[in-house]
C-alpha atoms as a PDB file:
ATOM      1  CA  UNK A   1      21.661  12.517  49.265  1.00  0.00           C
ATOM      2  CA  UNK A   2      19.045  12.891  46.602  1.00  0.00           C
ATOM      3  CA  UNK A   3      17.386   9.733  44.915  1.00  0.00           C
ATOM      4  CA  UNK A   4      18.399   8.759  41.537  1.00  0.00           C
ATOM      5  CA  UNK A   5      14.945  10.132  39.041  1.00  0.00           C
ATOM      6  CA  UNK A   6      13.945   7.483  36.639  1.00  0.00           C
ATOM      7  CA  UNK A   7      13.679   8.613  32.882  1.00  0.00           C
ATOM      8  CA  UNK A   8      10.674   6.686  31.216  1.00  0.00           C
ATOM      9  CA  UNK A   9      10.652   7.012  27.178  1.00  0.00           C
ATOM     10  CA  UNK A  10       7.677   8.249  25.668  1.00  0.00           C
ATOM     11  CA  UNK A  11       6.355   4.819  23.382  1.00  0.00           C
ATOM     12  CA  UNK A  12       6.570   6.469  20.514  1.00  0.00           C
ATOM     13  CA  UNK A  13       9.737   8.338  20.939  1.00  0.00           C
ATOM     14  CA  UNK A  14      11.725   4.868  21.557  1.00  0.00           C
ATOM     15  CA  UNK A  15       9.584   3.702  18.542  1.00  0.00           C
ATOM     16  CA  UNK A  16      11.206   6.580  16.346  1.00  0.00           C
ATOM     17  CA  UNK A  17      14.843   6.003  17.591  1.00  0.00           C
ATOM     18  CA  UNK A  18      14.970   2.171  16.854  1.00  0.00           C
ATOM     19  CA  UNK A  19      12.865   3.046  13.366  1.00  0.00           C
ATOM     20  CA  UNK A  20      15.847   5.246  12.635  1.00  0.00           C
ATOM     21  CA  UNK A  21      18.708   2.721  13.750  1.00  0.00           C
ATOM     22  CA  UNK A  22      17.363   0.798  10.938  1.00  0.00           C
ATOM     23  CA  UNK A  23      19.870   2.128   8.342  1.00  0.00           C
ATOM     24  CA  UNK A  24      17.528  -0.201   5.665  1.00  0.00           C
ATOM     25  CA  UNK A  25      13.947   1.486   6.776  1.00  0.00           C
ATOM     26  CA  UNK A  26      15.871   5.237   6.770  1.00  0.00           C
ATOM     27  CA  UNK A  27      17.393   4.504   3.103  1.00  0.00           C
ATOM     28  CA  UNK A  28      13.616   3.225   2.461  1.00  0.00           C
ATOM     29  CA  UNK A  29      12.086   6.517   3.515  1.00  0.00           C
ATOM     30  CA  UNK A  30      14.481   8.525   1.743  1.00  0.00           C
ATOM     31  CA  UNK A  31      14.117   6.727  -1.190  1.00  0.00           C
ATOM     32  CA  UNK A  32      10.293   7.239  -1.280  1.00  0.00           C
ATOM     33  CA  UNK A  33      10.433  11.201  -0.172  1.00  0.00           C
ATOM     34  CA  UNK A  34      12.489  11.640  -3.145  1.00  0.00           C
ATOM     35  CA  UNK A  35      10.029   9.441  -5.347  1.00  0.00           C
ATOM     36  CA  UNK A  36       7.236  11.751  -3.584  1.00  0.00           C
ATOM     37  CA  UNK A  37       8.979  14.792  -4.503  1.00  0.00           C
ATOM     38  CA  UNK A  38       9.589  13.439  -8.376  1.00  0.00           C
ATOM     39  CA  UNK A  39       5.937  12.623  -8.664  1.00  0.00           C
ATOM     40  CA  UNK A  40       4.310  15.747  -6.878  1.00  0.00           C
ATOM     41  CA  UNK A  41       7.100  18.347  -7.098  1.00  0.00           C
ATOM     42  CA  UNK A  42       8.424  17.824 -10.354  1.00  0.00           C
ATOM     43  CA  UNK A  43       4.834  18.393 -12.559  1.00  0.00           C
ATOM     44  CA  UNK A  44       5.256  22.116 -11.652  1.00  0.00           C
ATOM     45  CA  UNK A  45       8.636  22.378 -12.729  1.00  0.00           C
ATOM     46  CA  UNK A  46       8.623  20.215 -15.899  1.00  0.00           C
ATOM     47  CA  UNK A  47       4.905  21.210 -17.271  1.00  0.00           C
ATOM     48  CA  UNK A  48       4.464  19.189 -20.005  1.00  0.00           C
ATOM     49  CA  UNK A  49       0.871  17.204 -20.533  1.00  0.00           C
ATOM     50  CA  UNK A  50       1.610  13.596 -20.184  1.00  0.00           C
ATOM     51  CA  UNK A  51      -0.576  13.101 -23.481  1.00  0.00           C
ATOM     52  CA  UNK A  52       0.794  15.511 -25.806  1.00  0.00           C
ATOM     53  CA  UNK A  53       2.601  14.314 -28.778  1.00  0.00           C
ATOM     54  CA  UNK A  54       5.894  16.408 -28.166  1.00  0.00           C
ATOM     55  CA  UNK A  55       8.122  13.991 -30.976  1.00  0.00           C
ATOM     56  CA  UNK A  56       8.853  11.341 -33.144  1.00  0.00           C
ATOM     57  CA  UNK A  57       8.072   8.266 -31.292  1.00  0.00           C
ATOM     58  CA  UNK A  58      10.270   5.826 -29.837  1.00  0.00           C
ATOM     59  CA  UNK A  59      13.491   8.427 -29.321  1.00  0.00           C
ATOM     60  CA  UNK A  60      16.153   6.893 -27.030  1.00  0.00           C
ATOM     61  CA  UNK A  61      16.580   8.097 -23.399  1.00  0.00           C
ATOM     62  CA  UNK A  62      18.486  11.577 -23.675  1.00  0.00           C
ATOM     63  CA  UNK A  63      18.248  12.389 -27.084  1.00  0.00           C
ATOM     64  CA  UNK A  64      16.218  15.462 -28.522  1.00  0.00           C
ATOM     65  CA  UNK A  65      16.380  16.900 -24.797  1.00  0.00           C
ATOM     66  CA  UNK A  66      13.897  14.233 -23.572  1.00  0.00           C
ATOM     67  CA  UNK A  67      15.677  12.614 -20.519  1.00  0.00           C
ATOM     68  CA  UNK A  68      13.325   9.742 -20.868  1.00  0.00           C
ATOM     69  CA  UNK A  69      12.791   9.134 -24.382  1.00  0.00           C
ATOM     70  CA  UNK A  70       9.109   8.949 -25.887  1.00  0.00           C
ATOM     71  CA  UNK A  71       6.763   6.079 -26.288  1.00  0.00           C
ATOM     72  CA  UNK A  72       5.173   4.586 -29.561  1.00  0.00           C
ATOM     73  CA  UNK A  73       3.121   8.202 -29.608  1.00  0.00           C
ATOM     74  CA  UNK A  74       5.797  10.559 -29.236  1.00  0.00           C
ATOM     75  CA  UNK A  75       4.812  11.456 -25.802  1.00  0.00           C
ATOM     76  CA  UNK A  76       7.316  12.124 -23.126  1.00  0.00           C
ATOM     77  CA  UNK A  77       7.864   9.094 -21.020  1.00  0.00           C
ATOM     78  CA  UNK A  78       9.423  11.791 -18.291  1.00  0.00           C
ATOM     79  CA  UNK A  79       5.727  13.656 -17.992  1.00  0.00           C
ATOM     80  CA  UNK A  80       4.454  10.354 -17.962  1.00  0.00           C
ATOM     81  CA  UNK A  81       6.470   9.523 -15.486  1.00  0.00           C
ATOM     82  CA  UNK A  82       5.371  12.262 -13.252  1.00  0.00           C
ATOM     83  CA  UNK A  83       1.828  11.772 -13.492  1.00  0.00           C
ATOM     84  CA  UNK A  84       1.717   8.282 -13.364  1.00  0.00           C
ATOM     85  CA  UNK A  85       3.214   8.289 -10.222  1.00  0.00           C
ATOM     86  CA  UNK A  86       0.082  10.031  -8.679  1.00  0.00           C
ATOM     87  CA  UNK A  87      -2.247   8.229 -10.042  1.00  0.00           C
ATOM     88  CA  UNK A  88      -0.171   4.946  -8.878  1.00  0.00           C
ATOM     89  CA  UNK A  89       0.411   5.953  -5.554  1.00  0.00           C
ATOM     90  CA  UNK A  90      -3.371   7.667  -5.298  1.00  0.00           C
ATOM     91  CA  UNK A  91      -4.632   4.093  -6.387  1.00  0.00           C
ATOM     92  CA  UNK A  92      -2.093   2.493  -3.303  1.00  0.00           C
ATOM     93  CA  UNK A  93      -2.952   4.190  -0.506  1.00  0.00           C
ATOM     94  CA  UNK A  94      -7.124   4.054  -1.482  1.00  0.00           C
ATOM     95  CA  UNK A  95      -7.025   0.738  -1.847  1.00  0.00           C
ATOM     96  CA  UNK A  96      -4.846  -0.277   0.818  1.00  0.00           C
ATOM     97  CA  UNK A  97      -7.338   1.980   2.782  1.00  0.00           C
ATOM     98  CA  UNK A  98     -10.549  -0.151   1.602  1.00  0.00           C
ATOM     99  CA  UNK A  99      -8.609  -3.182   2.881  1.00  0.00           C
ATOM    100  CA  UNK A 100      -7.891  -2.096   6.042  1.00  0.00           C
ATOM    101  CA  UNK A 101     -11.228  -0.856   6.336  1.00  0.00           C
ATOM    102  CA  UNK A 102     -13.101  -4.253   5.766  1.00  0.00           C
ATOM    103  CA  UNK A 103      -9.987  -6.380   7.523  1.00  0.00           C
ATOM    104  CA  UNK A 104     -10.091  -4.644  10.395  1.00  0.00           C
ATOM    105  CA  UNK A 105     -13.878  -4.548  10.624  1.00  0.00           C
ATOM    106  CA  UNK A 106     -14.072  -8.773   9.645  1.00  0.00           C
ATOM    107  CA  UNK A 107     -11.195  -9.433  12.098  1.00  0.00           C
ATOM    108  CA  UNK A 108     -12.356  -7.432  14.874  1.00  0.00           C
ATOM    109  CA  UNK A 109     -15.469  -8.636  15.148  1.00  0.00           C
ATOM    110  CA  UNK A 110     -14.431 -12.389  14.615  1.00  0.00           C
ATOM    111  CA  UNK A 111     -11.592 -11.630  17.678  1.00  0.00           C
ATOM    112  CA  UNK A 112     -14.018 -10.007  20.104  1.00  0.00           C
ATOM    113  CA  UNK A 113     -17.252 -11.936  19.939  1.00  0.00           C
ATOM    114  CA  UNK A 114     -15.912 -15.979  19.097  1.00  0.00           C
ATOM    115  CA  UNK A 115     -18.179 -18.574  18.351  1.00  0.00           C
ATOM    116  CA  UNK A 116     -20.609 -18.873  15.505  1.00  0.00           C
ATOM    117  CA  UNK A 117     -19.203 -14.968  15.062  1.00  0.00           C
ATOM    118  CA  UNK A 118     -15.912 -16.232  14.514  1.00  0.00           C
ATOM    119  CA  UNK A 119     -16.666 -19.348  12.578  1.00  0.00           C
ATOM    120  CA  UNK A 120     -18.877 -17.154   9.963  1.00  0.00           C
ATOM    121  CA  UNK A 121     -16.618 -14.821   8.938  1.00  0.00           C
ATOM    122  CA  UNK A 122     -13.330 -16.620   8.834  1.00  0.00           C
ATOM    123  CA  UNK A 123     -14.628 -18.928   6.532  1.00  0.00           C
ATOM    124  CA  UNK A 124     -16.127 -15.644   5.067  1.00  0.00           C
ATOM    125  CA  UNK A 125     -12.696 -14.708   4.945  1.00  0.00           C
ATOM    126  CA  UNK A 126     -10.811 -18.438   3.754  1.00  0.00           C
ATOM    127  CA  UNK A 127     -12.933 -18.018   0.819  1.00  0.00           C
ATOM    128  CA  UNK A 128     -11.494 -14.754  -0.783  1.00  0.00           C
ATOM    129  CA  UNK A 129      -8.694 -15.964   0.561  1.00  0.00           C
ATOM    130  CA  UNK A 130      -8.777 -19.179  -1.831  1.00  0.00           C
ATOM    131  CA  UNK A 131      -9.694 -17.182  -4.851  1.00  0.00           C
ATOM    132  CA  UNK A 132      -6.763 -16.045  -7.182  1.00  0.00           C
ATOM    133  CA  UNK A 133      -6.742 -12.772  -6.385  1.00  0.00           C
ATOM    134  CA  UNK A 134      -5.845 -11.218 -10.252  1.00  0.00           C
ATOM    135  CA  UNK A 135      -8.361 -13.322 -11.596  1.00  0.00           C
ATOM    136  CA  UNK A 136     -11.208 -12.012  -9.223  1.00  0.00           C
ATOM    137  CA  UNK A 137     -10.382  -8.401  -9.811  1.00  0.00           C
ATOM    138  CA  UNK A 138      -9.762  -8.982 -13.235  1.00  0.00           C
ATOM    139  CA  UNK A 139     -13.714 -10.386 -13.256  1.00  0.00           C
ATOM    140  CA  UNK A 140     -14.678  -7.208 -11.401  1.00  0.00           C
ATOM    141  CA  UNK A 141     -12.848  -4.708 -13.996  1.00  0.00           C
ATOM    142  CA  UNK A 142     -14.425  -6.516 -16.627  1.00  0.00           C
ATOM    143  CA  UNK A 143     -18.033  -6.483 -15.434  1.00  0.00           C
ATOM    144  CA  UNK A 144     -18.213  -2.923 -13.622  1.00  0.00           C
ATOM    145  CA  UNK A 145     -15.793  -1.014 -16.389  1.00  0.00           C
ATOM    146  CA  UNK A 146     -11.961   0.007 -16.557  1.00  0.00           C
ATOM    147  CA  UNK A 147     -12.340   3.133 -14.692  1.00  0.00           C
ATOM    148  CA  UNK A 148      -9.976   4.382 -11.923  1.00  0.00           C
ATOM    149  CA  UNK A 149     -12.843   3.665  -8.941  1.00  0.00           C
ATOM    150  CA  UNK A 150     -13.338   0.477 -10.539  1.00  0.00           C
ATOM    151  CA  UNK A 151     -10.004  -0.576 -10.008  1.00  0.00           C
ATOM    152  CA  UNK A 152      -8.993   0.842  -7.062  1.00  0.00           C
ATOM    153  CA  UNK A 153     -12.589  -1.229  -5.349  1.00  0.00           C
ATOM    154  CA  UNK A 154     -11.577  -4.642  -7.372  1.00  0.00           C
ATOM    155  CA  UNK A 155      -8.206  -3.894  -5.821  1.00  0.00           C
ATOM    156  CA  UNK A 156      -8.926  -3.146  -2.300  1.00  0.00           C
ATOM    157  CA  UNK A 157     -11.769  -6.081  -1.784  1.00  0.00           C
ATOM    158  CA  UNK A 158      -9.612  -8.768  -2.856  1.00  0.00           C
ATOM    159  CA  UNK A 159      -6.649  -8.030  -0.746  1.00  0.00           C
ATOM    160  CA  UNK A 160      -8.058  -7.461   2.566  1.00  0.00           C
ATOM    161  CA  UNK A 161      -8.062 -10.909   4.319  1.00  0.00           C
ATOM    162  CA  UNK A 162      -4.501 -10.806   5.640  1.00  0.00           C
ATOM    163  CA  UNK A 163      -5.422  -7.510   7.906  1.00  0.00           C
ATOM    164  CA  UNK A 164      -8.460  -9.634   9.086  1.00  0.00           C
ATOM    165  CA  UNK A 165      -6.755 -12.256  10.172  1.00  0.00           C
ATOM    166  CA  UNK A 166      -3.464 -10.359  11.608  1.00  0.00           C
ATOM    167  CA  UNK A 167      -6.606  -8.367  13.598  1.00  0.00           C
ATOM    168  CA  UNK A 168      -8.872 -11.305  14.571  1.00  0.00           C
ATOM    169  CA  UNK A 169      -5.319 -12.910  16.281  1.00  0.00           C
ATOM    170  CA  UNK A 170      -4.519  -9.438  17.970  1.00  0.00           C
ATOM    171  CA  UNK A 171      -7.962  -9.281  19.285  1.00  0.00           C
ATOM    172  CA  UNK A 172      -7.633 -13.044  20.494  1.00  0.00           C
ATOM    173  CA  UNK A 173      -4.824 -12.060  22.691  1.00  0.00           C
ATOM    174  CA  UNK A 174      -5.448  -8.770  23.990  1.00  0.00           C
ATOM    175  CA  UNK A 175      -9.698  -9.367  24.717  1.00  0.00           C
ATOM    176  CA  UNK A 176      -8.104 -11.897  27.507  1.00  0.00           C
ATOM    177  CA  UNK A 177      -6.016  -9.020  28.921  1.00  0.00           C
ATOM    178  CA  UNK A 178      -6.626  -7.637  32.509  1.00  0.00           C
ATOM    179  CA  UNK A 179      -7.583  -3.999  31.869  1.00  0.00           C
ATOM    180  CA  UNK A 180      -9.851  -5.343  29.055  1.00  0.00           C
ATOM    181  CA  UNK A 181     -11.921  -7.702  32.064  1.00  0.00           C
ATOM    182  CA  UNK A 182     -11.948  -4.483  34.050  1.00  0.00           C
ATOM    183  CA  UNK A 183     -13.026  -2.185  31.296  1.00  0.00           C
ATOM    184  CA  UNK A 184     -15.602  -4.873  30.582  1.00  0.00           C
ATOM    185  CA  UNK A 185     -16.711  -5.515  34.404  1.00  0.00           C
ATOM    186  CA  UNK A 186     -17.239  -1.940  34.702  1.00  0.00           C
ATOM    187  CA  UNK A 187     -20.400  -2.024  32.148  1.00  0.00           C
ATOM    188  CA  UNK A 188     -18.527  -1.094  29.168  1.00  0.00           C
ATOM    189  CA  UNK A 189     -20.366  -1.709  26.190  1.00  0.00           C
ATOM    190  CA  UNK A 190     -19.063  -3.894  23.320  1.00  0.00           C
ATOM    191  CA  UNK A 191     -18.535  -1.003  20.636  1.00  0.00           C
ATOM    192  CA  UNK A 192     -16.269   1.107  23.004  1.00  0.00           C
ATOM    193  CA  UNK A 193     -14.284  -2.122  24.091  1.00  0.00           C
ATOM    194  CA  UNK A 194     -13.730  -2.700  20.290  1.00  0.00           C
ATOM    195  CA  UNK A 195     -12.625   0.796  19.054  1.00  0.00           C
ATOM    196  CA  UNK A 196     -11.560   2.459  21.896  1.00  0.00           C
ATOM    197  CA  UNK A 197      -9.844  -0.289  24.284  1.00  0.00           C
ATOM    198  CA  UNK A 198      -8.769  -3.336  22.202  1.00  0.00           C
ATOM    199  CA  UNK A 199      -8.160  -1.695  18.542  1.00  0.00           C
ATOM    200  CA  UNK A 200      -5.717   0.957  19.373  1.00  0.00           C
ATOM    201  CA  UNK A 201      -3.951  -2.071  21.349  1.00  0.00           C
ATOM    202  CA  UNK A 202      -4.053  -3.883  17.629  1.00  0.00           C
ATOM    203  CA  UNK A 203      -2.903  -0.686  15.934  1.00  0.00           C
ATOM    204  CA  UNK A 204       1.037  -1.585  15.094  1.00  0.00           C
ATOM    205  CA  UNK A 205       0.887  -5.383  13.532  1.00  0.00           C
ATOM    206  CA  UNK A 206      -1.920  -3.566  11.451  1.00  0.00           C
ATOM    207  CA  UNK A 207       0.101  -0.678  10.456  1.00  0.00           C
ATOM    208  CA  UNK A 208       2.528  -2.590   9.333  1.00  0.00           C
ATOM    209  CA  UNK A 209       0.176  -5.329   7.307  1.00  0.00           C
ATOM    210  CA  UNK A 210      -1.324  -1.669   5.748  1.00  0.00           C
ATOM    211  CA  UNK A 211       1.626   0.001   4.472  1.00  0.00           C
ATOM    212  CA  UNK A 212       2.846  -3.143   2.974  1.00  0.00           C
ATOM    213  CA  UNK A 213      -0.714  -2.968   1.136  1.00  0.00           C
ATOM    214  CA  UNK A 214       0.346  -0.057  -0.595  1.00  0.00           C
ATOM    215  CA  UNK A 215       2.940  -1.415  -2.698  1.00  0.00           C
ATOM    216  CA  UNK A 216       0.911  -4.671  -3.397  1.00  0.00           C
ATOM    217  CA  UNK A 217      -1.875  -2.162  -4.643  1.00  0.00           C
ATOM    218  CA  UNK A 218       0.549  -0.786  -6.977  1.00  0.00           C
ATOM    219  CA  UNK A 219       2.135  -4.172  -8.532  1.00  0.00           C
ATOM    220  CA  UNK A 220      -1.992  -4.950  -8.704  1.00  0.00           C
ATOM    221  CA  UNK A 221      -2.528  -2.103 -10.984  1.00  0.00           C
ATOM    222  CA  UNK A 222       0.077  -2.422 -12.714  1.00  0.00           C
ATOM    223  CA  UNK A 223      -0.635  -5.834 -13.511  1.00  0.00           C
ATOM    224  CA  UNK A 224      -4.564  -4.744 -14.868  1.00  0.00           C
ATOM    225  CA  UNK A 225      -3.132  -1.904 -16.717  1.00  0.00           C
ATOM    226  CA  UNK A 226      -0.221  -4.563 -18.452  1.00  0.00           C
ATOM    227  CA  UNK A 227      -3.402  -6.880 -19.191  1.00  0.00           C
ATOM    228  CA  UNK A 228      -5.392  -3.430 -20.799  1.00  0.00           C
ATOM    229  CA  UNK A 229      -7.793  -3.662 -17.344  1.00  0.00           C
ATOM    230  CA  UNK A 230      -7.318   0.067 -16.435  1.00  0.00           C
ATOM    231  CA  UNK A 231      -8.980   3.164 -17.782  1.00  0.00           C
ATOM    232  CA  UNK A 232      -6.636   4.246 -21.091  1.00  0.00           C
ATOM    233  CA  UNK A 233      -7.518   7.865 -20.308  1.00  0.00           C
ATOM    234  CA  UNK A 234      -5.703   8.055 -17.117  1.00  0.00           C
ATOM    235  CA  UNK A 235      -2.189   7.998 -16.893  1.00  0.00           C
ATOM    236  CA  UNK A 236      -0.157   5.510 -14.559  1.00  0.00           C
ATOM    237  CA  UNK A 237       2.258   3.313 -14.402  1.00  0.00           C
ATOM    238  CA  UNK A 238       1.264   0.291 -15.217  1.00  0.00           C
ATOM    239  CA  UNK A 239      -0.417   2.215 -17.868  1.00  0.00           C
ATOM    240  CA  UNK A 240       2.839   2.952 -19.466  1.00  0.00           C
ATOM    241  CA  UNK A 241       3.705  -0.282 -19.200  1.00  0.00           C
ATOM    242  CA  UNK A 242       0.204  -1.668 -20.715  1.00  0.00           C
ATOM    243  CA  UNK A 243       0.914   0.856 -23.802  1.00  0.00           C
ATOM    244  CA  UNK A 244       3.755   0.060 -24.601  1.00  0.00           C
ATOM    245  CA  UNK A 245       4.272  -3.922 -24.170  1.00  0.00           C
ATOM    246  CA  UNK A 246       3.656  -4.666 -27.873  1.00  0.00           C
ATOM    247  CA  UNK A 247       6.414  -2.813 -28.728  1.00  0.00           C
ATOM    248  CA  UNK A 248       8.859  -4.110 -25.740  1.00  0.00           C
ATOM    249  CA  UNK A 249      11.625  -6.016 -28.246  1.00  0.00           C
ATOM    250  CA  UNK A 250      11.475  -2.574 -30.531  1.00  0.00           C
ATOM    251  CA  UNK A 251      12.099  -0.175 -27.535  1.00  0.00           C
ATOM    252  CA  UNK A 252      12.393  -2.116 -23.971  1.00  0.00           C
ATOM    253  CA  UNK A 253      13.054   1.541 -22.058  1.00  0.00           C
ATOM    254  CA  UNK A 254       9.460   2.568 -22.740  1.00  0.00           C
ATOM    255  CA  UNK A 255       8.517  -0.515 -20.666  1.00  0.00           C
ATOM    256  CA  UNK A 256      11.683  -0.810 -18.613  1.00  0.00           C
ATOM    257  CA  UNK A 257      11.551   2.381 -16.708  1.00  0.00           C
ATOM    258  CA  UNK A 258       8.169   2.570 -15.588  1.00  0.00           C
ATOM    259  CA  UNK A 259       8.898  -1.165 -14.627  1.00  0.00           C
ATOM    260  CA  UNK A 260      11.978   0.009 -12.587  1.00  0.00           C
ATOM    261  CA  UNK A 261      10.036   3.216 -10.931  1.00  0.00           C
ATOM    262  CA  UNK A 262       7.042   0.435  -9.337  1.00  0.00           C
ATOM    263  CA  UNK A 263      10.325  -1.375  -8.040  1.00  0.00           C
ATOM    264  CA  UNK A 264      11.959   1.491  -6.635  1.00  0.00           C
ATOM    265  CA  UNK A 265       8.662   2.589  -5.076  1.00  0.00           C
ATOM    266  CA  UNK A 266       7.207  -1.133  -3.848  1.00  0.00           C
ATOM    267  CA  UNK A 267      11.120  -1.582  -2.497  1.00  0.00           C
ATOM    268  CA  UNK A 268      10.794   1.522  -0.422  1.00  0.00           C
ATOM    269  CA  UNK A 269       7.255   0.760   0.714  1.00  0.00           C
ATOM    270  CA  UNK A 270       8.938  -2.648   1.790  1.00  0.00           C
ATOM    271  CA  UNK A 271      11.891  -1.310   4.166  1.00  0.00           C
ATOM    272  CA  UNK A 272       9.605   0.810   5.656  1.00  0.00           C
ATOM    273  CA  UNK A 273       7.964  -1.746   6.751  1.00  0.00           C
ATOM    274  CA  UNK A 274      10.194  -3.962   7.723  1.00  0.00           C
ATOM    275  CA  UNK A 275      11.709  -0.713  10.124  1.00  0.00           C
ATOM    276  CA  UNK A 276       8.071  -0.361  11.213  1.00  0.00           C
ATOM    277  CA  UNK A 277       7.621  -4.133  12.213  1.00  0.00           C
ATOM    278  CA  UNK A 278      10.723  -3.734  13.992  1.00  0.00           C
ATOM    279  CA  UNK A 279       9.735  -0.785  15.893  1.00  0.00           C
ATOM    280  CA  UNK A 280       6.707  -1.619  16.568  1.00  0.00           C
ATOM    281  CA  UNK A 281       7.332  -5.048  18.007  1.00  0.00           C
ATOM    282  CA  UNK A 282       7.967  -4.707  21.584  1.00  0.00           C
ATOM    283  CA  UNK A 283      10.154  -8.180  21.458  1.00  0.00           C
ATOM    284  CA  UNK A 284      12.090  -6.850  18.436  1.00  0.00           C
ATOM    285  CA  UNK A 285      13.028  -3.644  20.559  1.00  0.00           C
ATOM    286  CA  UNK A 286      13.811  -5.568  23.570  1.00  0.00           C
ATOM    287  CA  UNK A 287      15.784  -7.688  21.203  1.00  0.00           C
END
């Protein structure tokens, strides 16, 4: 009589199947492949320079063979479209990036070491955390210049305190964990505990804090660019939106479908996330 073999799951294969039971987090990532494949595969296919004065401005959605109308240029709102979505999503991910980068490095530090460590930078942290977070990286654009770095810095330094504190509590509960002690009663030195022990514990609350970044980012820029904060020789989004807002009770499209392209993308971003935090979460998957 042979003895039943136990299967164990691989983590991140039982991560994947209840990421893809989530009906709402697979319609997300569908939803945000195709926006990918608008944005990056449709340039090639429609070439037509985003700037370029193609017809009489202000022509409705579908007329003149322009799917999108034009803007208060003449310029194609479609090619617009196209290339805005690069630069949007370019400025997301850096500056969700540059977020995680200084959250993760505040939080860690204030997890591991406690004390006057901890006391320092969480009230480092409580007081960018106070500031109105438009208004600060409006006061950066305006002192350093409307260029795309410019923005995508303001917009990354003033929105990475909730990744330092989701860290700092990750690193509170797993630096009390048993194969932490043992890693740290066999000599290990603080640096390796911190990157290569604790932090890769930390990894999925973070992941999930970081790709809901990303759409933030975007509803940020968008926001400068509406208020004329971005660079006007760069073509996004919020850009379009920025350009065009004087005219919005002449013709709302030129305003209303860029509008409706950061909700499409910042709703995707969203159920992602939401399938991530539910994958991720071991009491989620147990639940």
């Amino acid at each position: 009589m042979t003895e039943p073999t136990l299967q164990v799951t691989h983590p991140l294969r039982e991560m994947a199947t209840m990421f893809f039971r989530n009906y709402t987090a697979v319609f997300g990532l569908i939803l945000l492949i195709a926006i990918l494949i608008f944005t990056f595969i449709g340039p090639l296919v429609y070439q037509i320079d985003p700037f370029e004065m193609v017809w009489a401005p202000f022509t409705q959605p579908g007329q003149d063979e322009y799917l999108f109308g034009t803007d208060y240029l003449g310029r194609d709102i479609l090619a617009a479209m196209m290339a805005g979505g690069q630069v949007s999503m370019a400025i997301g991910l850096a500056a969700a990036i540059i977020s995680v980068v200084i959250g993760v490095t505040v939080g860690a530090f204030a997890g591991y070491y406690g004390g006057w460590v901890e006391e320092v930078l969480m009230r480092f942290t409580e007081f960018f955390q106070v500031l109105p977070t438009l208004l600060f990286s409006m006061v950066i654009v305006a002192l350093f210049g409307a260029s795309l770095v410019t923005v995508t810095f303001a917009i990354g330094i003033v929105s990475w305190t909730a990744v330092a504190r989701v860290t700092r509590s990750e690193f509170l509960r797993i630096r009390e964990l048993e194969y932490v002690t043992a890693a740290r009663s066999g000599s290990a030195k603080d640096a390796y505990l911190i990157f290569r022990v604790i932090l890769p514990n930390a990894l999925p609350p973070i992941i999930v804090q970081a790709n809901l970044m990303v759409g933030s980012a975007i509803l940020f820029e968008a926001a400068l660019s509406f208020l004329g904060l971005s660079d006007p020789n760069v073509m996004s989004w919020g850009q379009v939106i920025g350009s065009n807002r004087p005219y919005i009770l002449d013709a709302g499209f030129a305003v209303a479908i860029p509008g409706f392209a950061i909700f499409l993308t910042v709703l995707a971003i969203s159920l992602i996330g939401d399938g991530l935090n539910d994958a991720l979460n071991p009491k989620l998957r147990q639940r």
